[in-house]
Protein backbone atom coordinates (compact mmCIF):
# COMPACT_ATOMS: atom_id res chain seq x y z
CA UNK A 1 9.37 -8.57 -63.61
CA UNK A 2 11.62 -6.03 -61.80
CA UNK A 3 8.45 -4.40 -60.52
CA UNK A 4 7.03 -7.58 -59.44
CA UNK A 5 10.23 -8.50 -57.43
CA UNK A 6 9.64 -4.89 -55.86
CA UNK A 7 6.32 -4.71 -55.25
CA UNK A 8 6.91 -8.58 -53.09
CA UNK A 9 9.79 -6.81 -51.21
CA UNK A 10 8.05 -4.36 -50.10
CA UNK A 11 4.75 -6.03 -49.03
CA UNK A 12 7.59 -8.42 -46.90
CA UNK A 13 9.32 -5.24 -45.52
CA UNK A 14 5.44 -3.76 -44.67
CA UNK A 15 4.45 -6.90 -42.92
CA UNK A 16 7.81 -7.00 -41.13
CA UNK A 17 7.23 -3.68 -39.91
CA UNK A 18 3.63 -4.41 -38.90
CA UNK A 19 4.19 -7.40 -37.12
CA UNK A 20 7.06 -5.86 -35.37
CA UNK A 21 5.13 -2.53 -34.35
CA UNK A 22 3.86 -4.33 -30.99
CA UNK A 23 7.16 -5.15 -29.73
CA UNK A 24 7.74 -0.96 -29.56
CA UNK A 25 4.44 0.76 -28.70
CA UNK A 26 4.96 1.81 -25.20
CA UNK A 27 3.71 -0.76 -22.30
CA UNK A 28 4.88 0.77 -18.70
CA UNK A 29 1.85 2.78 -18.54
CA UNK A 30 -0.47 -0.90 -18.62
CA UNK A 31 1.49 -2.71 -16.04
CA UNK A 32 -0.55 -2.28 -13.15
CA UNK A 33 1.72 -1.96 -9.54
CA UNK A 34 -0.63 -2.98 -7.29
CA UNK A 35 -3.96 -5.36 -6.43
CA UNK A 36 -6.08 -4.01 -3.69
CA UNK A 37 -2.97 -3.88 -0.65
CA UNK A 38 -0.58 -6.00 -1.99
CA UNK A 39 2.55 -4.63 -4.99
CA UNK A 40 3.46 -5.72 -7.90
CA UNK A 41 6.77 -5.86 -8.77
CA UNK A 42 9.44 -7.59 -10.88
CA UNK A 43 9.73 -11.01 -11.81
CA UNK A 44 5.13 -11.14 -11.08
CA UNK A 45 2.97 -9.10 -13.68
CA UNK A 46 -0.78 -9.15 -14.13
CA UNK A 47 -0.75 -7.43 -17.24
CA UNK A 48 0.47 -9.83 -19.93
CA UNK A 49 3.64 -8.82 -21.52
CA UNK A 50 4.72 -7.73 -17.79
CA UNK A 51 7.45 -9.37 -15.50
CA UNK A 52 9.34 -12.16 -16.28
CA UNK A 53 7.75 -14.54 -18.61
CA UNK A 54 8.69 -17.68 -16.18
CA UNK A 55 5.42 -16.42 -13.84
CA UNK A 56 3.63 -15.50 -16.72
CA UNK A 57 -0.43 -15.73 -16.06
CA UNK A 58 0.24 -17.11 -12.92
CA UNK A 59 -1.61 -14.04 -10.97
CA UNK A 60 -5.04 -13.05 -11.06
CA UNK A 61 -6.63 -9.79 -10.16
CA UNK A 62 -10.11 -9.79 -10.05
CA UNK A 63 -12.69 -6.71 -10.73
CA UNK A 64 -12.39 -7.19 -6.67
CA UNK A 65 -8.80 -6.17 -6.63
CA UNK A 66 -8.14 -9.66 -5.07
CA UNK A 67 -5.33 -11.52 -5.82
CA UNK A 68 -5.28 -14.96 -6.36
CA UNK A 69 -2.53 -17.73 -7.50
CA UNK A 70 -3.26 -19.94 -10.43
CA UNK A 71 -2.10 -23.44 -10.08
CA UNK A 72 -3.53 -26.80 -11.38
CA UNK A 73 -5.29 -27.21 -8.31
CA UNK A 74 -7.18 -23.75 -8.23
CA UNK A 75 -7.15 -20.09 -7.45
CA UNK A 76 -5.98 -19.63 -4.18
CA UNK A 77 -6.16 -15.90 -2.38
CA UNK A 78 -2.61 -14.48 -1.94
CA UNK A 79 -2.43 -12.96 1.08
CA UNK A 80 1.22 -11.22 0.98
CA UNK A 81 4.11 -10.95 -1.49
CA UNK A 82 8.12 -10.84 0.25
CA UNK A 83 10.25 -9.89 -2.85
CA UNK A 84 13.13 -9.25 -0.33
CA UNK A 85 13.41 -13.03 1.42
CA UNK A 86 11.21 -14.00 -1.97
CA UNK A 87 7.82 -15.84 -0.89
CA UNK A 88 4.35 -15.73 -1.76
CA UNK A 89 1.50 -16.62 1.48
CA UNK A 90 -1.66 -18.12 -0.11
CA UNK A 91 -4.35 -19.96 1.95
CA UNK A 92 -6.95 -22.78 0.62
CA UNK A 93 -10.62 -22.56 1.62
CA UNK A 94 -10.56 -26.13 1.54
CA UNK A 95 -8.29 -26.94 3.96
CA UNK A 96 -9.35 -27.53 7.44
CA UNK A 97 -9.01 -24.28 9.74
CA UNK A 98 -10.26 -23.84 13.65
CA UNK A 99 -13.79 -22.88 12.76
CA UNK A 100 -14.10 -26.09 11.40
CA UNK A 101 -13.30 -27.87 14.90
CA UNK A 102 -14.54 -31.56 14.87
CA UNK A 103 -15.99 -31.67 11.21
CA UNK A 104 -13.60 -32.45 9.16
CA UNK A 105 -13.92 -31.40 5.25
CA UNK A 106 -11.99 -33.53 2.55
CA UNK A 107 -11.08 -31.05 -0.26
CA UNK A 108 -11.78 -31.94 -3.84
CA UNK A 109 -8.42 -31.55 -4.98
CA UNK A 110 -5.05 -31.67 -2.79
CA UNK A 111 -2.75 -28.14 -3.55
CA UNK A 112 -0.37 -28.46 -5.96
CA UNK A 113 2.23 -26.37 -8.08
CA UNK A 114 2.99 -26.44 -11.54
CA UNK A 115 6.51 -27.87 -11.43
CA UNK A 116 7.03 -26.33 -14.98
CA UNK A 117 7.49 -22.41 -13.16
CA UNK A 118 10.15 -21.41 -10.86
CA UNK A 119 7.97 -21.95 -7.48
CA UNK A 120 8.40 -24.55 -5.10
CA UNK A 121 6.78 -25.35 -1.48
CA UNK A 122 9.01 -23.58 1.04
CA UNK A 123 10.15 -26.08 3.45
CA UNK A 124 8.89 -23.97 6.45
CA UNK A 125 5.13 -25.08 5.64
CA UNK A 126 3.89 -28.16 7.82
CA UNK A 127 0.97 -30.54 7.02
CA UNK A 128 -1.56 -31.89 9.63
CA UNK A 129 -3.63 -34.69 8.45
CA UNK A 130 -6.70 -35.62 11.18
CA UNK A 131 -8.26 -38.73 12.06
CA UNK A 132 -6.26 -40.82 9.86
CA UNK A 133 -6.68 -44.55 9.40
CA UNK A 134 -3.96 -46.07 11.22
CA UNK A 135 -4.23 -49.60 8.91
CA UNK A 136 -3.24 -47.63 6.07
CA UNK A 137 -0.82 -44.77 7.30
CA UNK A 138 2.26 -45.05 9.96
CA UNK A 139 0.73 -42.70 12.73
CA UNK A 140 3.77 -42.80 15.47
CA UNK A 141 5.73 -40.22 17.51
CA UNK A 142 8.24 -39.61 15.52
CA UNK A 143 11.66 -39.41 17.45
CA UNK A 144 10.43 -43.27 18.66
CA UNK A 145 9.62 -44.29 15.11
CA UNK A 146 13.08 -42.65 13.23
CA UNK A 147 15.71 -44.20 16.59
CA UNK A 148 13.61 -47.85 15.51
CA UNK A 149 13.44 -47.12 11.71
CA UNK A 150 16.40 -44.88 10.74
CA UNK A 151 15.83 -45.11 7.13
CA UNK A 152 12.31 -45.10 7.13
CA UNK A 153 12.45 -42.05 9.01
CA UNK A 154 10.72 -39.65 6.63
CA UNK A 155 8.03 -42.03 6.01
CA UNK A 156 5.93 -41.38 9.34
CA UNK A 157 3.13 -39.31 10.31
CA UNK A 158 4.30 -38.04 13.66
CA UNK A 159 1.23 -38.09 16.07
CA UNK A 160 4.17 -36.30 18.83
CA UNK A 161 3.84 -33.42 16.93
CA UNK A 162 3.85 -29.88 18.91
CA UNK A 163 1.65 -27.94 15.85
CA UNK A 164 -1.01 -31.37 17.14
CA UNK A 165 -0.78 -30.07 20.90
CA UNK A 166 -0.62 -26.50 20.24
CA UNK A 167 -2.43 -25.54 17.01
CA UNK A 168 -1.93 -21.84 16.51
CA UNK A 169 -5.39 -19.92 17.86
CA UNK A 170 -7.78 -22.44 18.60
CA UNK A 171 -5.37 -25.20 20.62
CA UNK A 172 -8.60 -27.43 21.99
CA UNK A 173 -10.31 -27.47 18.84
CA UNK A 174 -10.22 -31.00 17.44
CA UNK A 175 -11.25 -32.18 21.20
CA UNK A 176 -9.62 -35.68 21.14
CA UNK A 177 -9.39 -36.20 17.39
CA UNK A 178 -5.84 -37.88 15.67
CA UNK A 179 -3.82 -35.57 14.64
CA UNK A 180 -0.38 -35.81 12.73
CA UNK A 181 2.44 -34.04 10.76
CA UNK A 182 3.71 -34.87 7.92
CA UNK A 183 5.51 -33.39 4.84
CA UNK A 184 4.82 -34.35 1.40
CA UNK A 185 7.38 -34.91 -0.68
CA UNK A 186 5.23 -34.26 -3.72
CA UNK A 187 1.43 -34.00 -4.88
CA UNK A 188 0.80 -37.84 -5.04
CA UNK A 189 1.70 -38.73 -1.63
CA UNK A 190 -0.57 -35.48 -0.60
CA UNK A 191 -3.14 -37.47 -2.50
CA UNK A 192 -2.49 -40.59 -1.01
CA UNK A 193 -2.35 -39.27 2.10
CA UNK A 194 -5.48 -37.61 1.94
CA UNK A 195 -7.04 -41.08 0.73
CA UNK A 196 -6.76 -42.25 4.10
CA UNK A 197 -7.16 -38.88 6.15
CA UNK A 198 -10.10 -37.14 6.91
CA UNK A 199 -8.78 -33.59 6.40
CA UNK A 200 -5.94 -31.29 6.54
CA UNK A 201 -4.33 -28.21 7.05
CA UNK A 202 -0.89 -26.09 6.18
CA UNK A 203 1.09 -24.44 8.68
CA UNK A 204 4.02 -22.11 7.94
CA UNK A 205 6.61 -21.02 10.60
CA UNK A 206 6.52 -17.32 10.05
CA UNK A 207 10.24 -15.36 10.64
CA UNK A 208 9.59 -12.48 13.11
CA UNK A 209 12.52 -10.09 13.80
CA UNK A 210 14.93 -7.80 12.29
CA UNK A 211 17.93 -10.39 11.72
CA UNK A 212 18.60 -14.32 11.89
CA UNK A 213 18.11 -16.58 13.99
CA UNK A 214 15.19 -15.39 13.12
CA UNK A 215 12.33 -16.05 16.03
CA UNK A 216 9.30 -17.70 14.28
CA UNK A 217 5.63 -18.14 14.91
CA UNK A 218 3.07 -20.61 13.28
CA UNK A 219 0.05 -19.07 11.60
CA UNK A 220 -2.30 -21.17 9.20
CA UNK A 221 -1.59 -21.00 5.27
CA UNK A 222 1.22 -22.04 2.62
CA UNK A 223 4.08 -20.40 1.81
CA UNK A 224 5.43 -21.24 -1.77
CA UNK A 225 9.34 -19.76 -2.67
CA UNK A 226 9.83 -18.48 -5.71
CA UNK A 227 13.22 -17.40 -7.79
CA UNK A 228 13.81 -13.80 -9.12
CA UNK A 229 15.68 -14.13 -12.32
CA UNK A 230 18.06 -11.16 -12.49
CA UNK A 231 19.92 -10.17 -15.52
CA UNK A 232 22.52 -7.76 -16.67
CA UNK A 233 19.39 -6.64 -19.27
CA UNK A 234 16.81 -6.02 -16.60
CA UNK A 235 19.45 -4.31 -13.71
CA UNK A 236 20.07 -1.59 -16.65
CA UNK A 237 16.66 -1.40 -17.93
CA UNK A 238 15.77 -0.29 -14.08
CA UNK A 239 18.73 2.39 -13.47
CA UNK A 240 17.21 5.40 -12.98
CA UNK A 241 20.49 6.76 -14.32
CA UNK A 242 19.36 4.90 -17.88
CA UNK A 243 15.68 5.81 -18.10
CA UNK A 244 14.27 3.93 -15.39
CA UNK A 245 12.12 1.47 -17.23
CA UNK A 246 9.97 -1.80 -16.53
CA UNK A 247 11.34 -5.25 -17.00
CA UNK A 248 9.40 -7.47 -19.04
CA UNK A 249 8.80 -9.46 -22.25
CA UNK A 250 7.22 -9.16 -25.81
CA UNK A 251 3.92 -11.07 -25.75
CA UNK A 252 4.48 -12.86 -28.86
CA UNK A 253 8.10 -14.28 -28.28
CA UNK A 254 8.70 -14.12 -24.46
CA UNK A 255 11.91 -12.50 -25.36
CA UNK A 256 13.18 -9.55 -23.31
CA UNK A 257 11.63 -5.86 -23.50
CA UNK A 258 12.64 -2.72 -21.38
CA UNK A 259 8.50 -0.91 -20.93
CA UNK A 260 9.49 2.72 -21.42
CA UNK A 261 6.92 5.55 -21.83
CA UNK A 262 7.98 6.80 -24.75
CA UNK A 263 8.35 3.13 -26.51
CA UNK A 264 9.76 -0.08 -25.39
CA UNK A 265 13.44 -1.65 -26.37
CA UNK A 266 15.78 -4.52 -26.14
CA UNK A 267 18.28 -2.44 -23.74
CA UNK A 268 17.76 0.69 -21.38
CA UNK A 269 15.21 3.25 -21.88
CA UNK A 270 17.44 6.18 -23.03
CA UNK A 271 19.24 4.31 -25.10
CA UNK A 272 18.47 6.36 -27.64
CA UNK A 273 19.86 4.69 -30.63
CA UNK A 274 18.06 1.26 -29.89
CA UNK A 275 14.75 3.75 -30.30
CA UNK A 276 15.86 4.98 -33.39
CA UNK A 277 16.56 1.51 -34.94
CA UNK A 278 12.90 0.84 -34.36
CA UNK A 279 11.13 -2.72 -34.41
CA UNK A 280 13.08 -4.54 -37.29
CA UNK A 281 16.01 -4.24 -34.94
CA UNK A 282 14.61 -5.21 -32.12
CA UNK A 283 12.56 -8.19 -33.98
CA UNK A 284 16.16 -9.54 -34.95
CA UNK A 285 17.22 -9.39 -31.51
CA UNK A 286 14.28 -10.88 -30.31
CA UNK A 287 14.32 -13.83 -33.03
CA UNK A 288 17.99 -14.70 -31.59
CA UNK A 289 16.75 -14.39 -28.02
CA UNK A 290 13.73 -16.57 -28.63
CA UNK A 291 15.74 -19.23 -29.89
CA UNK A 292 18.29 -19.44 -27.02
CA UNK A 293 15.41 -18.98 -24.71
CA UNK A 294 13.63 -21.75 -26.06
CA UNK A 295 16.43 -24.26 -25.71
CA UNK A 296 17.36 -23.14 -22.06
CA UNK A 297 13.42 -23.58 -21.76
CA UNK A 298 13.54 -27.18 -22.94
CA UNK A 299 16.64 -28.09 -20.84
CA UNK A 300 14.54 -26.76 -18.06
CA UNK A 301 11.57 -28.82 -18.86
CA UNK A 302 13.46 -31.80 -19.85
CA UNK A 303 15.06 -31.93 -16.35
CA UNK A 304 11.69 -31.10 -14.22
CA UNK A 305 10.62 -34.12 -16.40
CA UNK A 306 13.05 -36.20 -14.58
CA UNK A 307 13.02 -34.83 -11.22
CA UNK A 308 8.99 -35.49 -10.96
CA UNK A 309 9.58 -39.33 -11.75
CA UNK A 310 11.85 -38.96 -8.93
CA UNK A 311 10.52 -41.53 -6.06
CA UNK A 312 9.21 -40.09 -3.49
CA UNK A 313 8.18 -41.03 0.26
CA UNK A 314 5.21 -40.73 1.92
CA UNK A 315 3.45 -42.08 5.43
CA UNK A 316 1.14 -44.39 3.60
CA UNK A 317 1.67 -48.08 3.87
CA UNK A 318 -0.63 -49.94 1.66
CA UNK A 319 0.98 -51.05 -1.58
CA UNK A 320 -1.17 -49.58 -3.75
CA UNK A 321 0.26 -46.85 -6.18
CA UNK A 322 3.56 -47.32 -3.32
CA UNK A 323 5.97 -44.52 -4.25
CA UNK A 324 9.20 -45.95 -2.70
């Protein structure tokens, strides 16, 4: 019986070790650092296991070396990554652009984010929606429309717009057709709007210059913020003083990993005690981690929840699906 008992401990301890093996085989070398032009660094991976697990699979690099953004929308070409004022450019083949002029393309699916990752649309993007159907949508100048409607304000498509008179590189190019701006507040009154619109286009003011106030230029695309998550963990696991490692994540649990090249741990790369403690050690860690992470996780979902049942306003006036 005694042997029995031992035998069962020790296939438990084998399998513990085995399943914990992954967490510590060495993963620096496997995060890639670049696709085609554009770096790769902290919190974005394209190697799973890489990064921060918040923007986990949310870049793809194609046998191309093109990047692209994966959102619920589509894959949309990244054209730039700022990690120091933190912003990703993408554009959308779909939307209208100056080639285009006079025929206008509706897009099969309005851009949208997954409100469930740390990315939101950077208030320096602007919409233009063209030939819109005036029944349906409140096409007015704006600064006449918000000093006769002060709380309906936000609600207006302003055909006074200056990105209308002067869009960036081709300004004649919709000869005569409407033209308005308009932000959405979210993707259902991008949808709505859209309904009643024959096409559209992003703008983003672009900041030019060393320091603020910043000068700024318009050039076609969207520009989506994102959020770099920095911990105590991940500033050590960086020092070049302590090894000079890789932030990321073990695949299975999401839980934090310092990549080293000689092995990956829970702390700093030379810490060389947390290598000699091997993966049960770390597994327990991780375990604890995983739990905290996926309450915090939950809290975050839970309140995203409620923020996207938030109303929200929009220039469309029929009352159909009306969001405010």
């Amino acid at each position: 019986m005694g042997s029995l008992h031992h035998s069962s401990s020790l296939l438990i301890l084998t399998s513990t070790f085995t399943f914990f093996l992954p967490l510590i085989e060495a993963q620096s070398s496997h995060c890639r650092t670049t696709c085609g032009q554009i770096p790769i660094k902290y919190p974005f991976g394209i190697d799973d296991g890489c990064g921060s697990p918040y923007y986990r699979h949310i870049l793809v690099c194609d046998s191309d070396q093109i990047l692209a953004l994966r959102t619920p929308s589509g894959h949309y070409p990244i054209h730039q990554i700022d990690y120091s004022d933190p912003h990703i450019l993408i554009s959308d083949p779909n939307m209208w652009n100056c080639n285009d002029q006079s025929n206008f393309r509706k897009p099969n699916r309005p851009f949208s984010l997954d409100t469930s990752i740390h990315l939101t649309l950077s208030p320096q993007n602007d919409y233009l929606f063209f030939n819109c159907s005036e029944n349906d949508v409140n096409i007015e100048p704006r600064p006449m429309f918000c000093e006769q409607h002060p709380d309906q304000c936000d609600s207006t498509c302003d055909s006074a717009s200056y990105l209308c008179r002067h869009l960036p590189g081709c300004g004649s190019a919709l000869h005569g057709s409407g033209c308005c701006s308009y932000y959405p507040k979210a993707t259902e009154s991008l949808r709505l709007m859209l309904k009643y619109c024959a096409s559209y286009t992003s703008v983003y003011w672009k900041n030019v210059g060393a320091m603020p106030p910043y000068k700024q230029v318009t050039e076609y695309g969207i520009r989506i913020d994102f959020e770099i998550p920095v911990t105590t963990r991940c500033l050590q696991c960086e020092d070049e003083a302590k090894g000079g490692g890789i932030c990321g994540f073990a695949v299975q649990t999401q839980s934090f990993l310092c990549l080293c090249e000689k092995g990956n741990t829970t702390t700093y790369c030379q810490d060389h005690s947390e290598h000699k403690r091997s993966g049960v050690v770390a597994g327990t860690a991780t375990a604890v981690s995983v739990a905290g992470a996926i309450g915090i996780g939950a809290g975050i979902w839970y309140l995203k929840k409620v923020r996207s049942k938030a109303p929200v306003t929009h220039g469309v006036q029929t009352n159909e699906n009306r969001l405010f």
